[in-house]
PDB file of N, CA and C in Angstrom:
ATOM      1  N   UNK A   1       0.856  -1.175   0.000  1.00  0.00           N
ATOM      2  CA  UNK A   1       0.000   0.000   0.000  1.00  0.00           C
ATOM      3  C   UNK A   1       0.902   1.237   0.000  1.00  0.00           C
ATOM      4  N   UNK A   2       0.584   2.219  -0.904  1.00  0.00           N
ATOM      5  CA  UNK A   2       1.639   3.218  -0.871  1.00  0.00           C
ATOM      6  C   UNK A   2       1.151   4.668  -0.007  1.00  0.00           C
ATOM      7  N   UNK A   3       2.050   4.900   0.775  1.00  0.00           N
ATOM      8  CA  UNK A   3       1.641   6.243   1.485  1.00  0.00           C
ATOM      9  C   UNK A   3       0.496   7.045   1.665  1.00  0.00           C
ATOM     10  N   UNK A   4      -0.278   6.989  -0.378  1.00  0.00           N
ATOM     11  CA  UNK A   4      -1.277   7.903  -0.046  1.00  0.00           C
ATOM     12  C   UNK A   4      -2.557   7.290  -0.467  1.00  0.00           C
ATOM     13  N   UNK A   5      -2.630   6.135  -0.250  1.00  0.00           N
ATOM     14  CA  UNK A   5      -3.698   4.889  -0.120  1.00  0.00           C
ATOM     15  C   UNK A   5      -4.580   5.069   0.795  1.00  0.00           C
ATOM     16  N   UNK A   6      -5.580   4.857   1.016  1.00  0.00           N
ATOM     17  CA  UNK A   6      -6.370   4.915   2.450  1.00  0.00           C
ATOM     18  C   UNK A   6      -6.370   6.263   2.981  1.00  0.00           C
ATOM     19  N   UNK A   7      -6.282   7.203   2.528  1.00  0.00           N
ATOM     20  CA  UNK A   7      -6.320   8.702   2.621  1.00  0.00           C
ATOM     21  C   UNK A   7      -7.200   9.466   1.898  1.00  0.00           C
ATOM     22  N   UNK A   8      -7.325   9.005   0.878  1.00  0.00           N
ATOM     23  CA  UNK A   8      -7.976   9.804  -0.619  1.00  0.00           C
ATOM     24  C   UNK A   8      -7.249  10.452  -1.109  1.00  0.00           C
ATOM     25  N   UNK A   9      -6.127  10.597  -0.845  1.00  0.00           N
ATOM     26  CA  UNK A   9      -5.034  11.720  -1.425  1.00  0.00           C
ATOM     27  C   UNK A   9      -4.554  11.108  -2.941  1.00  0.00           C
ATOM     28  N   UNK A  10      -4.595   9.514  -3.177  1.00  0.00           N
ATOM     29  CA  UNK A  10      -4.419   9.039  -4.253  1.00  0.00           C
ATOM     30  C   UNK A  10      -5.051   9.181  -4.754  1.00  0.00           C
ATOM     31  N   UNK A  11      -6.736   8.942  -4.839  1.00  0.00           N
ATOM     32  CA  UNK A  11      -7.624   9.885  -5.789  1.00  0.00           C
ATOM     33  C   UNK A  11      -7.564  11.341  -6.408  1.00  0.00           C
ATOM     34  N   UNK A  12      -7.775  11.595  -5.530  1.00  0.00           N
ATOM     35  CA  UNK A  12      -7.598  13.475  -5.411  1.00  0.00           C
ATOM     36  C   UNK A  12      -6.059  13.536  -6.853  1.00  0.00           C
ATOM     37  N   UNK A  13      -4.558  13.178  -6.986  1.00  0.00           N
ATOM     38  CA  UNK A  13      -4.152  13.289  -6.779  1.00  0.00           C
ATOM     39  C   UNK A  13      -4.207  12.744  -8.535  1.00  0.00           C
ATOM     40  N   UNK A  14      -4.722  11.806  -8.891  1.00  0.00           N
ATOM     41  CA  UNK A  14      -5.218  11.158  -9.943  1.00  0.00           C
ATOM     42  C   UNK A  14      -5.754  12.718 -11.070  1.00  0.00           C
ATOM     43  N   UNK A  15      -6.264  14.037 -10.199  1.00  0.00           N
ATOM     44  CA  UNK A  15      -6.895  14.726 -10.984  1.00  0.00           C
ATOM     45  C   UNK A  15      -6.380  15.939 -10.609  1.00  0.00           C
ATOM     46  N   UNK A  16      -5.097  15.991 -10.272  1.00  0.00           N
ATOM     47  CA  UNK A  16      -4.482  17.241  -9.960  1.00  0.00           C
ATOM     48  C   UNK A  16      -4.017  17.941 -11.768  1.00  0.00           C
ATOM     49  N   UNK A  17      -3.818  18.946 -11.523  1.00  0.00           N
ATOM     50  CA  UNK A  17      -3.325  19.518 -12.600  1.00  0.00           C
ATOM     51  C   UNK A  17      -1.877  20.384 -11.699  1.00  0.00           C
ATOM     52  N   UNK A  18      -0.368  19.711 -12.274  1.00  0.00           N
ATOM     53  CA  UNK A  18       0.693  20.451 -11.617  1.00  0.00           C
ATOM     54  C   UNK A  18       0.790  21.713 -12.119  1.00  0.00           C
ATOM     55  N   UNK A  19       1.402  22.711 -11.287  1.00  0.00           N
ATOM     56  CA  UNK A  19       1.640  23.817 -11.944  1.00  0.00           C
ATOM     57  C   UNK A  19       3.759  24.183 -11.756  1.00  0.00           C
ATOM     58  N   UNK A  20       3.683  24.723 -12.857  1.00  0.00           N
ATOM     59  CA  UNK A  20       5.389  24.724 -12.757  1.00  0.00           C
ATOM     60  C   UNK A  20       5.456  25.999 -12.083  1.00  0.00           C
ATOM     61  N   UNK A  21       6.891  26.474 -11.737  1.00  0.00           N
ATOM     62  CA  UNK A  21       7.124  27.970 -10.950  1.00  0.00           C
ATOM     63  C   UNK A  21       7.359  28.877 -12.293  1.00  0.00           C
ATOM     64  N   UNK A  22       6.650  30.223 -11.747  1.00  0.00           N
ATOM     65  CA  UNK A  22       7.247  31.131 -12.771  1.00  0.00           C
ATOM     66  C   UNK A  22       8.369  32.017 -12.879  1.00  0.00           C
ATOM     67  N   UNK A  23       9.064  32.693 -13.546  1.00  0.00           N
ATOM     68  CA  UNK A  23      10.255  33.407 -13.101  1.00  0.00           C
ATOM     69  C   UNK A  23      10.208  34.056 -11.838  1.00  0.00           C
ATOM     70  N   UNK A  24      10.193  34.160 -10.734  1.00  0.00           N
ATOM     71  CA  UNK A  24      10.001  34.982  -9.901  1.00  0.00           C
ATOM     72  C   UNK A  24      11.312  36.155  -9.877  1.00  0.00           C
ATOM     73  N   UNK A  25      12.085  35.934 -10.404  1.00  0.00           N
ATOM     74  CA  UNK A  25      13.307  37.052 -10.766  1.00  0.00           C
ATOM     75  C   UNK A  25      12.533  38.101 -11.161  1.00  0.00           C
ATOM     76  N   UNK A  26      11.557  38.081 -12.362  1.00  0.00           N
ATOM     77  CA  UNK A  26      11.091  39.359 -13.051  1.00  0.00           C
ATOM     78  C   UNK A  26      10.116  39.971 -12.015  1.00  0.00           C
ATOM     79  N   UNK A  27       9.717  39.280 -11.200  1.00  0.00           N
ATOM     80  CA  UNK A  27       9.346  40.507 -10.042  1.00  0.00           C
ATOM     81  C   UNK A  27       9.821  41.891  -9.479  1.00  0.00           C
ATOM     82  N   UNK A  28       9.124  42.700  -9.122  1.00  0.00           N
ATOM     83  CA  UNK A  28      10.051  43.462  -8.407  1.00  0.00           C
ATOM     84  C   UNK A  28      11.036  43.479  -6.892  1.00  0.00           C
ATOM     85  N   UNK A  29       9.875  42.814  -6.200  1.00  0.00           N
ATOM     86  CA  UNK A  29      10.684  42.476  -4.660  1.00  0.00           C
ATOM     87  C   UNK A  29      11.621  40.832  -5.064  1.00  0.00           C
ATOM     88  N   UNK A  30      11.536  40.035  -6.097  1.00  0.00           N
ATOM     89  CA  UNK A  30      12.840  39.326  -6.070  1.00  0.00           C
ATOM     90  C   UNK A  30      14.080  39.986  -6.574  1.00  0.00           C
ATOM     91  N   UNK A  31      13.462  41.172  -7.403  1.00  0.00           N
ATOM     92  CA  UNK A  31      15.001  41.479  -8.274  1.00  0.00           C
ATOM     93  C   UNK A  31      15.320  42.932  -7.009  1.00  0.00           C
ATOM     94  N   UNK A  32      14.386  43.458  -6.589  1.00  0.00           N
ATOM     95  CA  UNK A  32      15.198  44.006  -5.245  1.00  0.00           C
ATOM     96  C   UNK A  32      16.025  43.425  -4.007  1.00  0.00           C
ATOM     97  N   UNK A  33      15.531  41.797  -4.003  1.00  0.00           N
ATOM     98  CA  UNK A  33      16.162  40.965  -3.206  1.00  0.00           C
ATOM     99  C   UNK A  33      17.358  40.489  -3.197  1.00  0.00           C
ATOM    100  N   UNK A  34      17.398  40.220  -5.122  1.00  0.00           N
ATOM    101  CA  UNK A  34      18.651  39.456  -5.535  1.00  0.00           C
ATOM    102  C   UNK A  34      19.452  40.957  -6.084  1.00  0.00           C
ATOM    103  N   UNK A  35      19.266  42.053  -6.034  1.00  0.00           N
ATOM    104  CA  UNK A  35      20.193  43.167  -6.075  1.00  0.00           C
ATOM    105  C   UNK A  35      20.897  43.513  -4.388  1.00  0.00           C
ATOM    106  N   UNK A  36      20.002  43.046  -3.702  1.00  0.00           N
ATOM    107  CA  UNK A  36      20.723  43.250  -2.090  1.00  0.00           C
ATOM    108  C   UNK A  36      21.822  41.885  -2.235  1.00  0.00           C
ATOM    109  N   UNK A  37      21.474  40.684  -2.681  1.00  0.00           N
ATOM    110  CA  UNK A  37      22.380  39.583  -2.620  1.00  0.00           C
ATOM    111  C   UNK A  37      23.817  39.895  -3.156  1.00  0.00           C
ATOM    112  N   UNK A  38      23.711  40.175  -4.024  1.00  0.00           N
ATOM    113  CA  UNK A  38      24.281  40.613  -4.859  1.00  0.00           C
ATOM    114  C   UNK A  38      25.544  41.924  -4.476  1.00  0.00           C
ATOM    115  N   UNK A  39      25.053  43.254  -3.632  1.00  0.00           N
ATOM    116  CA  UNK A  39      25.488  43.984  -3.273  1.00  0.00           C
ATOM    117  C   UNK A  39      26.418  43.355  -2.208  1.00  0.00           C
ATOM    118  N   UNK A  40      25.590  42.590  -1.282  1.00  0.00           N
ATOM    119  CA  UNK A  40      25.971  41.705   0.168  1.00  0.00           C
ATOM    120  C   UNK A  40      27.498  40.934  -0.655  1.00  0.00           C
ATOM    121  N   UNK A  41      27.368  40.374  -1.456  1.00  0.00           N
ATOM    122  CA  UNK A  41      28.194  39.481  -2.100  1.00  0.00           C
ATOM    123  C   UNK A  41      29.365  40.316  -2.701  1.00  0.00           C
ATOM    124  N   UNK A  42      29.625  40.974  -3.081  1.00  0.00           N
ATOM    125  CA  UNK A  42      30.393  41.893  -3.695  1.00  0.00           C
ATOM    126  C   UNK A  42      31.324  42.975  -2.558  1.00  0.00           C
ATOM    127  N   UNK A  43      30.462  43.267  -1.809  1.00  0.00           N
ATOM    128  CA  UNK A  43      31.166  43.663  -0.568  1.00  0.00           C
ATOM    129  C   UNK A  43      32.147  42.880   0.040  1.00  0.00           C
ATOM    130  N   UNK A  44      31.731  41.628   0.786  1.00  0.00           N
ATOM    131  CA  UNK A  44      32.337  40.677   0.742  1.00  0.00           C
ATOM    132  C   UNK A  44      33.295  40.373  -0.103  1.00  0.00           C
ATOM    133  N   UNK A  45      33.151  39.976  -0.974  1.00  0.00           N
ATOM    134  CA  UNK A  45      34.519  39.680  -2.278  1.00  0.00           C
ATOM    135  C   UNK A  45      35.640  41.192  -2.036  1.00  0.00           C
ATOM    136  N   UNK A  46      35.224  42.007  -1.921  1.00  0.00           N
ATOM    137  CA  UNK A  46      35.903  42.979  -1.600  1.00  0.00           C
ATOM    138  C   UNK A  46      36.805  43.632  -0.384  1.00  0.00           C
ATOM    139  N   UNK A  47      35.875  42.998   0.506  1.00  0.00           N
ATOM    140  CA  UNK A  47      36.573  43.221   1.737  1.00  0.00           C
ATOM    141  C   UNK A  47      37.506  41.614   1.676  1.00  0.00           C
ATOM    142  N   UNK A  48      37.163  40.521   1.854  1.00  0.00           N
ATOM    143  CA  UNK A  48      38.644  39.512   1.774  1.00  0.00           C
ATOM    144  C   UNK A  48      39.224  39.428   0.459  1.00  0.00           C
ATOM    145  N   UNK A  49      39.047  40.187   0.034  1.00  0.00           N
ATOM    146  CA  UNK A  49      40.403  40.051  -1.001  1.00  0.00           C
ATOM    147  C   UNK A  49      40.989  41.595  -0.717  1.00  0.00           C
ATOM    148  N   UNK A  50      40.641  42.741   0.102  1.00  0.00           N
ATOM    149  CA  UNK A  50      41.839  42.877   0.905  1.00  0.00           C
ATOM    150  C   UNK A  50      42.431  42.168   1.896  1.00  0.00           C
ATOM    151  N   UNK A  51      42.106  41.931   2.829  1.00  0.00           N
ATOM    152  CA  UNK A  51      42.388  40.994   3.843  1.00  0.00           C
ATOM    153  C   UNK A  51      43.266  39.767   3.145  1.00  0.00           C
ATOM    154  N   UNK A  52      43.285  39.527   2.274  1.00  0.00           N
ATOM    155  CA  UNK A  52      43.882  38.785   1.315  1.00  0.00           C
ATOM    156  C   UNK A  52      45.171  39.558   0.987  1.00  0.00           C
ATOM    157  N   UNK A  53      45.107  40.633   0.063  1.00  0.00           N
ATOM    158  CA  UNK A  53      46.097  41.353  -0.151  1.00  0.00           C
ATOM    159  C   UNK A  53      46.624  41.892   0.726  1.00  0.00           C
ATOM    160  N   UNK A  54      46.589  42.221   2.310  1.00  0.00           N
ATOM    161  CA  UNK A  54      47.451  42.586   3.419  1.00  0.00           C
ATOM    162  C   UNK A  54      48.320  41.211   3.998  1.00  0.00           C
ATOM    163  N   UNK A  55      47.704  40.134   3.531  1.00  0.00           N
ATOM    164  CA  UNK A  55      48.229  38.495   4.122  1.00  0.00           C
ATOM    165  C   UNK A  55      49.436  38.214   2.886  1.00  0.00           C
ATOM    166  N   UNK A  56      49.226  39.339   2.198  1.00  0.00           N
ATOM    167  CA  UNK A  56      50.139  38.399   1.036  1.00  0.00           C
ATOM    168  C   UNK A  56      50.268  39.487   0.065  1.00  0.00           C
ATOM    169  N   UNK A  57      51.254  40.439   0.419  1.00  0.00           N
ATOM    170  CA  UNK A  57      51.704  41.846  -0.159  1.00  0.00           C
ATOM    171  C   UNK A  57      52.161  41.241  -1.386  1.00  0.00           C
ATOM    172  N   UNK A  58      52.971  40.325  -1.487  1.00  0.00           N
ATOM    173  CA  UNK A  58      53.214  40.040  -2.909  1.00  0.00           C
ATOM    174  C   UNK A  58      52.714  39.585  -4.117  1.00  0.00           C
ATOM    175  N   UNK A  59      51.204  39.222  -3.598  1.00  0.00           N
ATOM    176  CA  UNK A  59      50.505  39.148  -4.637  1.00  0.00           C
ATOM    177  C   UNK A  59      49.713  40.335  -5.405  1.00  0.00           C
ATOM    178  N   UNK A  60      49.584  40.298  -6.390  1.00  0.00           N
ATOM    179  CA  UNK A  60      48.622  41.643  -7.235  1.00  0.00           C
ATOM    180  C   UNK A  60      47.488  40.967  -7.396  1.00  0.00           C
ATOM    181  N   UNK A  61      46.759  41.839  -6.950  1.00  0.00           N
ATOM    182  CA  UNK A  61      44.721  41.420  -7.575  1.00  0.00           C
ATOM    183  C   UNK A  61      44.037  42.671  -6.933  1.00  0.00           C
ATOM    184  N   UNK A  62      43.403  42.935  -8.533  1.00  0.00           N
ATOM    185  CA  UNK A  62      42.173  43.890  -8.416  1.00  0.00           C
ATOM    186  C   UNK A  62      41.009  42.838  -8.765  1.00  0.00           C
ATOM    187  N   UNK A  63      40.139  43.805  -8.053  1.00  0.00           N
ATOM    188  CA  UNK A  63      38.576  43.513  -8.192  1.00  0.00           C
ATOM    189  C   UNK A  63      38.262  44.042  -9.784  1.00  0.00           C
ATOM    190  N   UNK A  64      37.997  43.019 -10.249  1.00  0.00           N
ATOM    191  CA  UNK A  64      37.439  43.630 -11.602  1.00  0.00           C
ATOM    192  C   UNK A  64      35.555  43.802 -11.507  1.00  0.00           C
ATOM    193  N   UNK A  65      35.325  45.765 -11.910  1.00  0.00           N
ATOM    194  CA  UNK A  65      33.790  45.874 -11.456  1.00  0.00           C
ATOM    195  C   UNK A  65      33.228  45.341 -13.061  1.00  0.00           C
ATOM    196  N   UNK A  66      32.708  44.443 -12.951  1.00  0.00           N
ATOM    197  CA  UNK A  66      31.806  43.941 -14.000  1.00  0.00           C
ATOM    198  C   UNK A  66      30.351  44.745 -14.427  1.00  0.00           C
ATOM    199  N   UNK A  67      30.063  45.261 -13.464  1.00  0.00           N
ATOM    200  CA  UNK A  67      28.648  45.957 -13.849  1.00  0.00           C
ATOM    201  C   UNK A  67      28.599  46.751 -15.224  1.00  0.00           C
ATOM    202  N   UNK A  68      28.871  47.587 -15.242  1.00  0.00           N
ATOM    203  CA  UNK A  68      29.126  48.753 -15.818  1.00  0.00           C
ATOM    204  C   UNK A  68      29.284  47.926 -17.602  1.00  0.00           C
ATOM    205  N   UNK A  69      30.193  46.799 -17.671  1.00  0.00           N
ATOM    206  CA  UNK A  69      29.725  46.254 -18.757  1.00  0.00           C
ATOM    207  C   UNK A  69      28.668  45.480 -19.510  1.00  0.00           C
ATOM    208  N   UNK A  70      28.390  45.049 -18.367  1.00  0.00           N
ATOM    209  CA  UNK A  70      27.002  44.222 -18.160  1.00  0.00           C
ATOM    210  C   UNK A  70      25.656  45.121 -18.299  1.00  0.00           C
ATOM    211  N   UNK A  71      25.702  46.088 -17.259  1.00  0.00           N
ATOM    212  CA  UNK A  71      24.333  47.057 -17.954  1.00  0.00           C
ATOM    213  C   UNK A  71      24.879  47.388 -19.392  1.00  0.00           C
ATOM    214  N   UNK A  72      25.792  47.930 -19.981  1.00  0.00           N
ATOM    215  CA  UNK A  72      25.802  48.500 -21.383  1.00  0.00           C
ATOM    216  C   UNK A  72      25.238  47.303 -22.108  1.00  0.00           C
ATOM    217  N   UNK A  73      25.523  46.009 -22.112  1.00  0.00           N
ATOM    218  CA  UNK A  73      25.400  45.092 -22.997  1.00  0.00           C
ATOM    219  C   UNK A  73      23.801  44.769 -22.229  1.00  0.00           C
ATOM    220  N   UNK A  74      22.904  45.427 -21.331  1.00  0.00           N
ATOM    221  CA  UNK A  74      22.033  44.816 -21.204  1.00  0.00           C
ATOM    222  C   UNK A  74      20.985  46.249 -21.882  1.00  0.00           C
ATOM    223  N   UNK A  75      21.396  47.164 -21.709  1.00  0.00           N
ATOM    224  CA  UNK A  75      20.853  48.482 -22.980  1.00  0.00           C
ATOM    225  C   UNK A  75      21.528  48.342 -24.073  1.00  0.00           C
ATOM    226  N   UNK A  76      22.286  48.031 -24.654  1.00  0.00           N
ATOM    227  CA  UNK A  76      22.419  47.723 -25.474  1.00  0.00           C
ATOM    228  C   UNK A  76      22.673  46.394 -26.572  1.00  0.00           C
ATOM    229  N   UNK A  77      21.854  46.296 -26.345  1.00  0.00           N
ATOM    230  CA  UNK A  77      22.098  43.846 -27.046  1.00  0.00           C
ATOM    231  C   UNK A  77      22.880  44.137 -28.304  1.00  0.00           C
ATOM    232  N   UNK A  78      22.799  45.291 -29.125  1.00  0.00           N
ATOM    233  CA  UNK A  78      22.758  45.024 -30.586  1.00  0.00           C
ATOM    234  C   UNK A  78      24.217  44.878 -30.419  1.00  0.00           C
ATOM    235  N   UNK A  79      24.937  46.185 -29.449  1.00  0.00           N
ATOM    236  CA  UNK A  79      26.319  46.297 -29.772  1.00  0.00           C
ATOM    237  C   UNK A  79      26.871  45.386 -29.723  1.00  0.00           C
TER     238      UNK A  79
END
């Protein structure tokens, strides 16, 4: 007998219609959410990779800011 036997849930369950998720990114409070993640994350990367670069003067590394290319290529697709 499987789990949802003797419940009715196997009936019921027989006439469900699933529904898939929708982008929830194109929202506004996810893409305000995942712009705080995002900010949170970048800070971070920023602050230990100084902390990085004071542990280890002899290494060279910049933060490369990616944005700035990323919005152009996201106003502009054609270029």
């Amino acid at each position: 007998m499987s789990r949802f036997e003797g419940n009715g849930l196997a009936d019921r369950t027989k006439k469900s219609n699933p529904q898939d998720a929708p982008v929830l990114a194109q929202t506004p409070d996810m893409q305000a959410g995942e712009a705080a993640a995002i900010d949170m994350y970048n800070a971070a990367l920023a602050a230990r990779l100084e902390q990085f670069k004071a542990a280890h003067p002899e290494v060279e590394a910049v933060l490369v800011d990616t944005a700035p290319a990323f919005n152009e290529a996201l106003g502009n697709p054609a270029k």
